[in-house]
PDB file of N, CA and C in Angstrom:
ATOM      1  N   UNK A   1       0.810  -1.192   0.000  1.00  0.00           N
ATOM      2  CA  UNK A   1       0.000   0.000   0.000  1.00  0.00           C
ATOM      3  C   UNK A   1       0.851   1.253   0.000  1.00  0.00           C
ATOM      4  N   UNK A   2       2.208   1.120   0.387  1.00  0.00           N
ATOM      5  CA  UNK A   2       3.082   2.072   0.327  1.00  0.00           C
ATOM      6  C   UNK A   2       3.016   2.963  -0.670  1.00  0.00           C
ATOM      7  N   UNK A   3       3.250   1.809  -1.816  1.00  0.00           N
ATOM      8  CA  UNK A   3       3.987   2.466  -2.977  1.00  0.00           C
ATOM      9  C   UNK A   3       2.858   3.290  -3.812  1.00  0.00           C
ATOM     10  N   UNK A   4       1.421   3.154  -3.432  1.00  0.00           N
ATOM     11  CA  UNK A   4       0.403   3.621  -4.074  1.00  0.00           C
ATOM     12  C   UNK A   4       0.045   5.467  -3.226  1.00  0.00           C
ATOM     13  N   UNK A   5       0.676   5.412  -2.798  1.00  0.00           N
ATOM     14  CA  UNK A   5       0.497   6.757  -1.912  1.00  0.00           C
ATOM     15  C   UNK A   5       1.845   7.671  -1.707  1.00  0.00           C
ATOM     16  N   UNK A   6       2.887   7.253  -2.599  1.00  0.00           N
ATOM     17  CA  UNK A   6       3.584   7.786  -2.874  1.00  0.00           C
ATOM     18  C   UNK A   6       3.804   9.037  -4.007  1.00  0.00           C
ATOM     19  N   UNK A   7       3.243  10.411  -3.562  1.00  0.00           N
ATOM     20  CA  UNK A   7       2.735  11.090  -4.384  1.00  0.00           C
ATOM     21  C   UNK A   7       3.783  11.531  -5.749  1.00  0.00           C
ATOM     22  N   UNK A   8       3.545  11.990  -6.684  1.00  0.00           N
ATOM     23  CA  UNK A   8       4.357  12.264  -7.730  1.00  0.00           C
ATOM     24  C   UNK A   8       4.796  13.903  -7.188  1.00  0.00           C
ATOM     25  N   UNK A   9       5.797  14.492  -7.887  1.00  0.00           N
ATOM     26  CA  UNK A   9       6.724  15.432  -7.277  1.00  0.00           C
ATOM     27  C   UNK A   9       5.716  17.100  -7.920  1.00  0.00           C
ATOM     28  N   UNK A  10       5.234  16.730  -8.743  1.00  0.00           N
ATOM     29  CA  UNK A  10       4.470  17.604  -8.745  1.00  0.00           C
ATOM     30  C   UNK A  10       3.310  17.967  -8.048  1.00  0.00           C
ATOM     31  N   UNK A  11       2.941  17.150  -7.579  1.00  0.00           N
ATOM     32  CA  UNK A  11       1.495  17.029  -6.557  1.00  0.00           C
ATOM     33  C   UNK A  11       2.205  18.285  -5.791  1.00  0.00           C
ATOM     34  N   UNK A  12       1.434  19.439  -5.027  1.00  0.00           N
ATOM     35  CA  UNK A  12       1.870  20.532  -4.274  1.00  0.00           C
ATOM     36  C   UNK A  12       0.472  20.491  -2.842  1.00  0.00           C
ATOM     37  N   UNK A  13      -0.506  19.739  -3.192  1.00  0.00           N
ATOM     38  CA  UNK A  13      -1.329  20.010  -2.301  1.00  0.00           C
ATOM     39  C   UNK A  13      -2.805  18.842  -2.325  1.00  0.00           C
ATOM     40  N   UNK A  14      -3.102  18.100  -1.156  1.00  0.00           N
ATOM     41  CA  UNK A  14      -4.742  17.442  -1.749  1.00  0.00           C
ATOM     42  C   UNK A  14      -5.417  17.883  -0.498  1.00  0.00           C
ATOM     43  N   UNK A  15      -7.081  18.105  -1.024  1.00  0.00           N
ATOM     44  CA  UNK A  15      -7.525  18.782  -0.234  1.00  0.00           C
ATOM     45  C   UNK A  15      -8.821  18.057   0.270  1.00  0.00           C
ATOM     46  N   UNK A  16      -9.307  17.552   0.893  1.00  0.00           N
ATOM     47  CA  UNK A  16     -10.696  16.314   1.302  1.00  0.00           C
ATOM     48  C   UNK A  16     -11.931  17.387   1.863  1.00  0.00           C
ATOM     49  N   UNK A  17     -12.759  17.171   0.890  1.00  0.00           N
ATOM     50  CA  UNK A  17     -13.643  17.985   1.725  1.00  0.00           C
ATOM     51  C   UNK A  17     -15.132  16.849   2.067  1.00  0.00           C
ATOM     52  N   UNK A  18     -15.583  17.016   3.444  1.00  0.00           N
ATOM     53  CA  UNK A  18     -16.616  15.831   3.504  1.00  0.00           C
ATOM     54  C   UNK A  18     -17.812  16.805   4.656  1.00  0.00           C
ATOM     55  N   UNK A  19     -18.490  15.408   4.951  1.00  0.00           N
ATOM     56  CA  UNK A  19     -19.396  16.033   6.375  1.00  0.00           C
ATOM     57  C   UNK A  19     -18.863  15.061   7.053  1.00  0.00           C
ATOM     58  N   UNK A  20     -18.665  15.512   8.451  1.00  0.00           N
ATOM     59  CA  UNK A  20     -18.514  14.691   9.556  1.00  0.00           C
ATOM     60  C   UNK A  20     -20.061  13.736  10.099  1.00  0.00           C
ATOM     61  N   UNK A  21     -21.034  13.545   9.732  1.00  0.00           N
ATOM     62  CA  UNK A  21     -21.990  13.433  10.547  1.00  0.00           C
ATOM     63  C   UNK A  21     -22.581  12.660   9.341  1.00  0.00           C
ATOM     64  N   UNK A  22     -22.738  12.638   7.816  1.00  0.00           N
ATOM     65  CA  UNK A  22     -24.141  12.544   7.020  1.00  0.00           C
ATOM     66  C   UNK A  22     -23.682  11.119   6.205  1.00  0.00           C
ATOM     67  N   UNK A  23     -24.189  10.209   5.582  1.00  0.00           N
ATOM     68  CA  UNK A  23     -24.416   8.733   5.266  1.00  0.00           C
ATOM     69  C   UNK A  23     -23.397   8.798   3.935  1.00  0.00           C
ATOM     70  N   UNK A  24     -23.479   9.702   2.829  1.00  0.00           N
ATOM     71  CA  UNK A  24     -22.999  10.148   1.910  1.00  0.00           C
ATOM     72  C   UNK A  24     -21.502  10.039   1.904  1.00  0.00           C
ATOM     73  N   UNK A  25     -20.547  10.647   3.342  1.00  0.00           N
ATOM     74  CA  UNK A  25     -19.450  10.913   3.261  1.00  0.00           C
ATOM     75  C   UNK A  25     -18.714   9.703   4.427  1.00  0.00           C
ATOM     76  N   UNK A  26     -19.321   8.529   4.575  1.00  0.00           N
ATOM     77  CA  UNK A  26     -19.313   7.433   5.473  1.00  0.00           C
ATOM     78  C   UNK A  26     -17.906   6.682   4.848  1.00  0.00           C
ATOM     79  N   UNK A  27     -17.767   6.715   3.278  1.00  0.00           N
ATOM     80  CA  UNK A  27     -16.897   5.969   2.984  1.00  0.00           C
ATOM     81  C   UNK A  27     -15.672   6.780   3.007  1.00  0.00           C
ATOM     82  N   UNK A  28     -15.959   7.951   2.632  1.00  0.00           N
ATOM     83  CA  UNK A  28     -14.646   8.786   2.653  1.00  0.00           C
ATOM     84  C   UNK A  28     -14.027   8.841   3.883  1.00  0.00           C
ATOM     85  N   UNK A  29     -14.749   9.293   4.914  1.00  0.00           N
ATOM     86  CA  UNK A  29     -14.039   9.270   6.186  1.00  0.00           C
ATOM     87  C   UNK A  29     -13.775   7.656   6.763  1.00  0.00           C
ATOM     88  N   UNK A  30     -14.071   6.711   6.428  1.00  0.00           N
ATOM     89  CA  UNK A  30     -13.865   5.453   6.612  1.00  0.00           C
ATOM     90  C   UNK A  30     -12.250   5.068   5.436  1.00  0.00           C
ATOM     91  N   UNK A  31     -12.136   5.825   4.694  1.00  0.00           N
ATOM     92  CA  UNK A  31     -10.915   5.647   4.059  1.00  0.00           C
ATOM     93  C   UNK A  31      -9.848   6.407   4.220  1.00  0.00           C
ATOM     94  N   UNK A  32     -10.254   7.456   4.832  1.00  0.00           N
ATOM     95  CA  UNK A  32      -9.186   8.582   5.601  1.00  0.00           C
ATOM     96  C   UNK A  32      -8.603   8.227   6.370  1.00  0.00           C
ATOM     97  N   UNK A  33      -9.694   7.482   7.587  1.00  0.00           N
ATOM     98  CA  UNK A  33      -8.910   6.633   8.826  1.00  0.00           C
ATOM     99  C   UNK A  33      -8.024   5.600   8.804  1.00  0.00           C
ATOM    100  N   UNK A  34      -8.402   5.075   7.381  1.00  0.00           N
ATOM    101  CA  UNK A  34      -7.545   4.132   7.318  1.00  0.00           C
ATOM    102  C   UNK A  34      -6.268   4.576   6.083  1.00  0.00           C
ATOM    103  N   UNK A  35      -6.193   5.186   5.569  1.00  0.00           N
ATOM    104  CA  UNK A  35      -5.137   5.549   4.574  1.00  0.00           C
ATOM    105  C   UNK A  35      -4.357   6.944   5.008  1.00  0.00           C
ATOM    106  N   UNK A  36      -5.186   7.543   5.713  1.00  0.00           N
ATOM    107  CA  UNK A  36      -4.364   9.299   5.978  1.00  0.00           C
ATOM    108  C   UNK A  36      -2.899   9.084   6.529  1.00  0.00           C
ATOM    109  N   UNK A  37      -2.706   8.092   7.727  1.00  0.00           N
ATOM    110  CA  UNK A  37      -1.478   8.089   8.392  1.00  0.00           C
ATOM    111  C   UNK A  37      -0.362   7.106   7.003  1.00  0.00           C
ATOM    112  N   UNK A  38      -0.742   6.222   6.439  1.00  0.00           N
ATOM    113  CA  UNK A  38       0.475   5.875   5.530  1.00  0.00           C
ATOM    114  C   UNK A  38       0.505   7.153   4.054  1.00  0.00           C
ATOM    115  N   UNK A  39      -0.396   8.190   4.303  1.00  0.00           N
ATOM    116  CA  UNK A  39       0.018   9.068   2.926  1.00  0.00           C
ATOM    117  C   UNK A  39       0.854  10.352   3.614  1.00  0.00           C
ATOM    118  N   UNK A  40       0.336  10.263   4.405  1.00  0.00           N
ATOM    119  CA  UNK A  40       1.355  11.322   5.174  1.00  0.00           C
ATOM    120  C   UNK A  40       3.108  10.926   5.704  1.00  0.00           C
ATOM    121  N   UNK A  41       3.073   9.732   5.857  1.00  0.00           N
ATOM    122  CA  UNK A  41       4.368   8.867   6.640  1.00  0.00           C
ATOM    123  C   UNK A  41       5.221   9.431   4.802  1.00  0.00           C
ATOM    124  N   UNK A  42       4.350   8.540   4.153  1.00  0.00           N
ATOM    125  CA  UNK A  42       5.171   8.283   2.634  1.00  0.00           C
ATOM    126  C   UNK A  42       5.579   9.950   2.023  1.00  0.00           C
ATOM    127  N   UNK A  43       4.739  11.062   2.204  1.00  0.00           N
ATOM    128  CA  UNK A  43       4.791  12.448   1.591  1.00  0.00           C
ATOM    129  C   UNK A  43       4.609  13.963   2.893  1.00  0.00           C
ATOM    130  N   UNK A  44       5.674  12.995   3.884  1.00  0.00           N
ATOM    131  CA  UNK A  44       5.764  14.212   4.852  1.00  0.00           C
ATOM    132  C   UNK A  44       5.685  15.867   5.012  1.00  0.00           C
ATOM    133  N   UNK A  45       5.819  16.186   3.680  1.00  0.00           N
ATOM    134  CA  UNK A  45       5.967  18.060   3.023  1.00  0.00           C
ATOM    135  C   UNK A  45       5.207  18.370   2.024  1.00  0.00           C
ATOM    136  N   UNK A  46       4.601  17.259   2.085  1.00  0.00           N
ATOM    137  CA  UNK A  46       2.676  17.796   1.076  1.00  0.00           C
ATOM    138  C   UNK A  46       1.700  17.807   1.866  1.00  0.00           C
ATOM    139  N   UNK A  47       1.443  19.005   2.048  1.00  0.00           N
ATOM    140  CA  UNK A  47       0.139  19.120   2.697  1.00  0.00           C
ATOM    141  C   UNK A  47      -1.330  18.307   2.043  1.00  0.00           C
ATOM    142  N   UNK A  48      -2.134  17.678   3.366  1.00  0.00           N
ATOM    143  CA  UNK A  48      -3.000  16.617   2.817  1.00  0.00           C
ATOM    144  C   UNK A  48      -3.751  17.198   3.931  1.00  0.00           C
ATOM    145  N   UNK A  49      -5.090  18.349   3.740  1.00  0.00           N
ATOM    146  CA  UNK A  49      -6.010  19.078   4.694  1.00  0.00           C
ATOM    147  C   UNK A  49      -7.367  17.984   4.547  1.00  0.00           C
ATOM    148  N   UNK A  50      -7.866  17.941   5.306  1.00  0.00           N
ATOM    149  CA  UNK A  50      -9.202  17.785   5.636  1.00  0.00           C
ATOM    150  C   UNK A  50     -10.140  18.311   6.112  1.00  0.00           C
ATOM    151  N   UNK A  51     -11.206  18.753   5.046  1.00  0.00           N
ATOM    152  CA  UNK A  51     -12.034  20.036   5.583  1.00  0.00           C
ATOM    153  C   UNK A  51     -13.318  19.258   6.015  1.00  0.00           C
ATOM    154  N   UNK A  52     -14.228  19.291   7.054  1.00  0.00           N
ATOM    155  CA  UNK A  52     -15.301  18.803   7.807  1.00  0.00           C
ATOM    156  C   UNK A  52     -16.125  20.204   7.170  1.00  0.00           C
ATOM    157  N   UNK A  53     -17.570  19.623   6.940  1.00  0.00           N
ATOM    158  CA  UNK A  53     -18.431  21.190   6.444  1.00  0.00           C
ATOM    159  C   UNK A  53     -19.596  20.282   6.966  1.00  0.00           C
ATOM    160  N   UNK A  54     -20.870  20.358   7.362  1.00  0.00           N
ATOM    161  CA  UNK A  54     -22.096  19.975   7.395  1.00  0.00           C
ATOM    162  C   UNK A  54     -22.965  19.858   5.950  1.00  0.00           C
ATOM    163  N   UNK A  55     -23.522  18.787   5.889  1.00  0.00           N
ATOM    164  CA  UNK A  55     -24.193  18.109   4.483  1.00  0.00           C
ATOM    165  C   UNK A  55     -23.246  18.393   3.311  1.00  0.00           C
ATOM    166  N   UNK A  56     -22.035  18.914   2.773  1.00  0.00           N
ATOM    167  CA  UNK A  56     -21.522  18.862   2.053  1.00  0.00           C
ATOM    168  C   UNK A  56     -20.980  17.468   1.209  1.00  0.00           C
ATOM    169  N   UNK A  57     -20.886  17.590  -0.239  1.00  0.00           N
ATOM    170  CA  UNK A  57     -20.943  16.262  -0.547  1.00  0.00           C
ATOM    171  C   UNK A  57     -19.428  16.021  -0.611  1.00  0.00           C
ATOM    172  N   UNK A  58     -19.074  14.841  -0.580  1.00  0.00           N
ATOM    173  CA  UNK A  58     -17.329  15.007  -0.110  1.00  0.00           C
ATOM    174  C   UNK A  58     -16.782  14.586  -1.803  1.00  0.00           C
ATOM    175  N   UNK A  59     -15.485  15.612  -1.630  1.00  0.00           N
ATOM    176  CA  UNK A  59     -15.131  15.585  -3.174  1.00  0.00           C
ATOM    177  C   UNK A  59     -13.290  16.102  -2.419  1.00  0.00           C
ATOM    178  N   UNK A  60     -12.601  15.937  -3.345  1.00  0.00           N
ATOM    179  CA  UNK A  60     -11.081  15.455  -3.227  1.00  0.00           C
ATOM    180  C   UNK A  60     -10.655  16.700  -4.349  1.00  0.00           C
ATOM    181  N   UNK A  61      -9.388  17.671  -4.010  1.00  0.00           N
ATOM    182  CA  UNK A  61      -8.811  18.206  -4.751  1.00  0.00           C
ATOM    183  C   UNK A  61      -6.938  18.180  -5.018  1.00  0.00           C
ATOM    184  N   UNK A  62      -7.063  17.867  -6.165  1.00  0.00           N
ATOM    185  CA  UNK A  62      -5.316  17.986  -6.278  1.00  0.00           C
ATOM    186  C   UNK A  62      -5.187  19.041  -6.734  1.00  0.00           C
ATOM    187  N   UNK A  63      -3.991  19.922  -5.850  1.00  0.00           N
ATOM    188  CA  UNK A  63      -3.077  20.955  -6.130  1.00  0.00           C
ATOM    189  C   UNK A  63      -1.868  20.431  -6.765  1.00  0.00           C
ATOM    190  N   UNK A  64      -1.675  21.021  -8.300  1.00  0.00           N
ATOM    191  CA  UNK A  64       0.065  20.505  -9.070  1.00  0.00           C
ATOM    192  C   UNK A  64       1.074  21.813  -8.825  1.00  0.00           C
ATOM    193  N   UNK A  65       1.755  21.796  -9.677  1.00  0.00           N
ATOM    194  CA  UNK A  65       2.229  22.841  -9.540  1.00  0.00           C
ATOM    195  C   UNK A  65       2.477  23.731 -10.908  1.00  0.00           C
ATOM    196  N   UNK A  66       2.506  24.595 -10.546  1.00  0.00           N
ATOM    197  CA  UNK A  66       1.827  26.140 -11.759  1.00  0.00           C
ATOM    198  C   UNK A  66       0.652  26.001 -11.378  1.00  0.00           C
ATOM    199  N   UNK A  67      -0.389  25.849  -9.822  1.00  0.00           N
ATOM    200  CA  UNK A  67      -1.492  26.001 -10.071  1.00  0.00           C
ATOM    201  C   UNK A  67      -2.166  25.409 -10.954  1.00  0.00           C
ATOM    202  N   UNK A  68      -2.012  24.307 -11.168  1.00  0.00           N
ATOM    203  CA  UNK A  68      -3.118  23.551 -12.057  1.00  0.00           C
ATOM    204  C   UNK A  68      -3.810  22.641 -11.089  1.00  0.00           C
ATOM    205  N   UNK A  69      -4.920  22.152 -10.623  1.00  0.00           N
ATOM    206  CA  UNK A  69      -6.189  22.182 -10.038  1.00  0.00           C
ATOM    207  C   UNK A  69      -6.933  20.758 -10.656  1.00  0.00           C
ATOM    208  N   UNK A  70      -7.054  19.675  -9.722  1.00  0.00           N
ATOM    209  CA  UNK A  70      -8.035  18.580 -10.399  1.00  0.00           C
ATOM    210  C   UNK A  70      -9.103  18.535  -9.210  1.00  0.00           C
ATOM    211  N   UNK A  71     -10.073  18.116  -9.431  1.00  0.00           N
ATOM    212  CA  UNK A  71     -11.455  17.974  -8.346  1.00  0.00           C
ATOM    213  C   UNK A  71     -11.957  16.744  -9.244  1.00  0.00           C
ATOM    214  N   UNK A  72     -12.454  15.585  -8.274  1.00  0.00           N
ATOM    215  CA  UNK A  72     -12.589  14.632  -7.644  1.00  0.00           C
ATOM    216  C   UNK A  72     -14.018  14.171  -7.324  1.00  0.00           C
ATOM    217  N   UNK A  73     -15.083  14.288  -7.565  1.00  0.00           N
ATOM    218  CA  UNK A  73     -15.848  13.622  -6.638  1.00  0.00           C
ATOM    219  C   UNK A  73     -15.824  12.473  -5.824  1.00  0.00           C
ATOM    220  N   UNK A  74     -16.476  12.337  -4.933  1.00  0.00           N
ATOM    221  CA  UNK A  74     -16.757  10.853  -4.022  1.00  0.00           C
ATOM    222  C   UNK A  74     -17.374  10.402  -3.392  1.00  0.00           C
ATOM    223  N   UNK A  75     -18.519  11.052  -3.871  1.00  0.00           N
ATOM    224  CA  UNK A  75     -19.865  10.784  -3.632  1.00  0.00           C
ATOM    225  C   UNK A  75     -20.586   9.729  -4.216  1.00  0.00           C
ATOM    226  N   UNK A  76     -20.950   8.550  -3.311  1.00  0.00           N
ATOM    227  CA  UNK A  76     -21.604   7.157  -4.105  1.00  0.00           C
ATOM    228  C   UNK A  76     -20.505   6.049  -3.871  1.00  0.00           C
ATOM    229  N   UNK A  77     -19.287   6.501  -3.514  1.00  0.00           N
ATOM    230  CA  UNK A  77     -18.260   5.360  -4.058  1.00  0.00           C
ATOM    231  C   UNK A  77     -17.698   4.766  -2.691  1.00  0.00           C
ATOM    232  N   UNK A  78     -17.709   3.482  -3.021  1.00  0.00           N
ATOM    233  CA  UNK A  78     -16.905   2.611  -2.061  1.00  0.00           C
ATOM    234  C   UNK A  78     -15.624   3.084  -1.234  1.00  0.00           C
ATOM    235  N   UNK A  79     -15.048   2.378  -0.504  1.00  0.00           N
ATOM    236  CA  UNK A  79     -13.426   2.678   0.006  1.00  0.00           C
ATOM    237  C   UNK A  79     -12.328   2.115  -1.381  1.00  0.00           C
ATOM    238  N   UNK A  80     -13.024   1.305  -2.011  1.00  0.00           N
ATOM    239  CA  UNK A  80     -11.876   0.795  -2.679  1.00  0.00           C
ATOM    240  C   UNK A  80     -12.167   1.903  -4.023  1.00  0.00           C
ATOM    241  N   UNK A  81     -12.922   2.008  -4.421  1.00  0.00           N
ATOM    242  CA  UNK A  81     -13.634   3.354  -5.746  1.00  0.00           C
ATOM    243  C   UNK A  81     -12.556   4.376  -5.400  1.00  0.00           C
ATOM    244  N   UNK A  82     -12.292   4.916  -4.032  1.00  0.00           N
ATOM    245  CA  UNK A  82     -12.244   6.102  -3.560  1.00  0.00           C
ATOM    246  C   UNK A  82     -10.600   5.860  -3.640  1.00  0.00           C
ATOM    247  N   UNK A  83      -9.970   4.695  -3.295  1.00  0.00           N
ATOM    248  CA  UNK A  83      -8.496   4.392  -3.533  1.00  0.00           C
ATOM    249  C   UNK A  83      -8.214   4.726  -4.650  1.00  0.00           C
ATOM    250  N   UNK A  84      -9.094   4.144  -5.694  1.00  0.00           N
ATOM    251  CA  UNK A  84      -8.730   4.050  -7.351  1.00  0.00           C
ATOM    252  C   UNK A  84      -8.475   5.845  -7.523  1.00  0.00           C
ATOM    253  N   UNK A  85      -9.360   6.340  -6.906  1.00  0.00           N
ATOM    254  CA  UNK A  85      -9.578   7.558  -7.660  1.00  0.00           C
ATOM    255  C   UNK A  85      -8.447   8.639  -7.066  1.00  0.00           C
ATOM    256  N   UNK A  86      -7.918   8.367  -5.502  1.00  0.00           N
ATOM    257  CA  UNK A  86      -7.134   8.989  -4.909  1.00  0.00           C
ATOM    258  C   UNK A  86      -5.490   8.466  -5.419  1.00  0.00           C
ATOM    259  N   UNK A  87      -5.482   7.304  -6.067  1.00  0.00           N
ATOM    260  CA  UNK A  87      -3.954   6.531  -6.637  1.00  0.00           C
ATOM    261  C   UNK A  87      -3.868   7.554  -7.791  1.00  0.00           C
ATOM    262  N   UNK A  88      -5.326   7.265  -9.243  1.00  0.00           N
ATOM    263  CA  UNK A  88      -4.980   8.473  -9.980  1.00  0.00           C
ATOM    264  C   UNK A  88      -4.744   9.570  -9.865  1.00  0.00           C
ATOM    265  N   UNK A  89      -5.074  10.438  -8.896  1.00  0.00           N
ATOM    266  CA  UNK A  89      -4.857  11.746  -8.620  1.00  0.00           C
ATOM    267  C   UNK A  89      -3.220  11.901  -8.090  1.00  0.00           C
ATOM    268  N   UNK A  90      -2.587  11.203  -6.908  1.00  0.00           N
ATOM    269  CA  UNK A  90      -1.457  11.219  -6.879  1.00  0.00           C
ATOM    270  C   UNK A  90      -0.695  10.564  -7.824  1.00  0.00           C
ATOM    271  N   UNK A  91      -0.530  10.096  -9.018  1.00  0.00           N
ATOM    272  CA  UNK A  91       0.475   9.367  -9.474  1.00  0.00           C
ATOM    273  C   UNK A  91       0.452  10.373 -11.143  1.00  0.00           C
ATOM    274  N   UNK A  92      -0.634  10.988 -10.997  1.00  0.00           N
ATOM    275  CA  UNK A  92      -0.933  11.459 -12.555  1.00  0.00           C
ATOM    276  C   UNK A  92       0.223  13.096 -13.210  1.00  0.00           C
ATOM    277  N   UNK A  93       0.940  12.741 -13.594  1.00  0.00           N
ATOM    278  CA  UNK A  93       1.817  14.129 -13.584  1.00  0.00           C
ATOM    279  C   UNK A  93       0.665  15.370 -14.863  1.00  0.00           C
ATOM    280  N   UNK A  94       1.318  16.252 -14.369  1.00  0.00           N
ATOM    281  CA  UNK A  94       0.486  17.159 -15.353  1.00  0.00           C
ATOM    282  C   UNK A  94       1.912  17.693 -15.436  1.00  0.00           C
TER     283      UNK A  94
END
C-alpha cells in the first residue's frame, strides 16, 4: 500500500472535503482513517487538509504545480472506488 500513496513530485497540495456526521461521506471518512497516516508517513511536506463542512458532498482536490487544479468527486463510491480515484490523482503528472 506504500507504494500507491507515494505522491508524484508535482502534486503541491490534496484537499478532502466531507461532512462529519451525514451517510454520503461514510466511505470517505472510513478511508481517511484508514489511509491518511500511511500518505502522510510516505509524503511528509505535502500538505494533505481535511475540511469537515455539514451536508456537504465530499469531493477530493489535487493541487500541481503552476497552479493547475483537479477535483474529484466521491460521492456514491466505495473505500476501494475512492483508492482508485485517490492513486490516480497522486500518481498522474500534469
Amino acid at each position: 500500500m506504500s507504494g500507491k500513496y507515494a505522491f508524484t513530485k508535482s502534486l503541491k497540495e490534496m484537499r478532502f472535503l466531507f461532512c462529519q456526521t451525514s451517510d454520503h461521506s461514510a466511505a470517505t471518512r472510513s478511508f481517511l482513517t484508514r489511509a491518511y497516516p500511511t500518505m502522510k508517513k510516505n509524503n511528509p511536506h505535502t500538505p494533505i487538509m481535511l475540511r469537515e463542512a455539514l451536508n456537504i458532498e465530499p469531493v477530493v482536490f489535487a493541487r500541481y504545480e503552476y497552479g493547475k487544479e483537479k477535483r474529484e468527486s466521491l460521492s456514491g463510491l466505495n473505500d476501494k472506488e475512492i483508492e482508485e480515484k485517490i492513486t490516480g490523482l497522486v500518481k498522474e503528472p500534469l
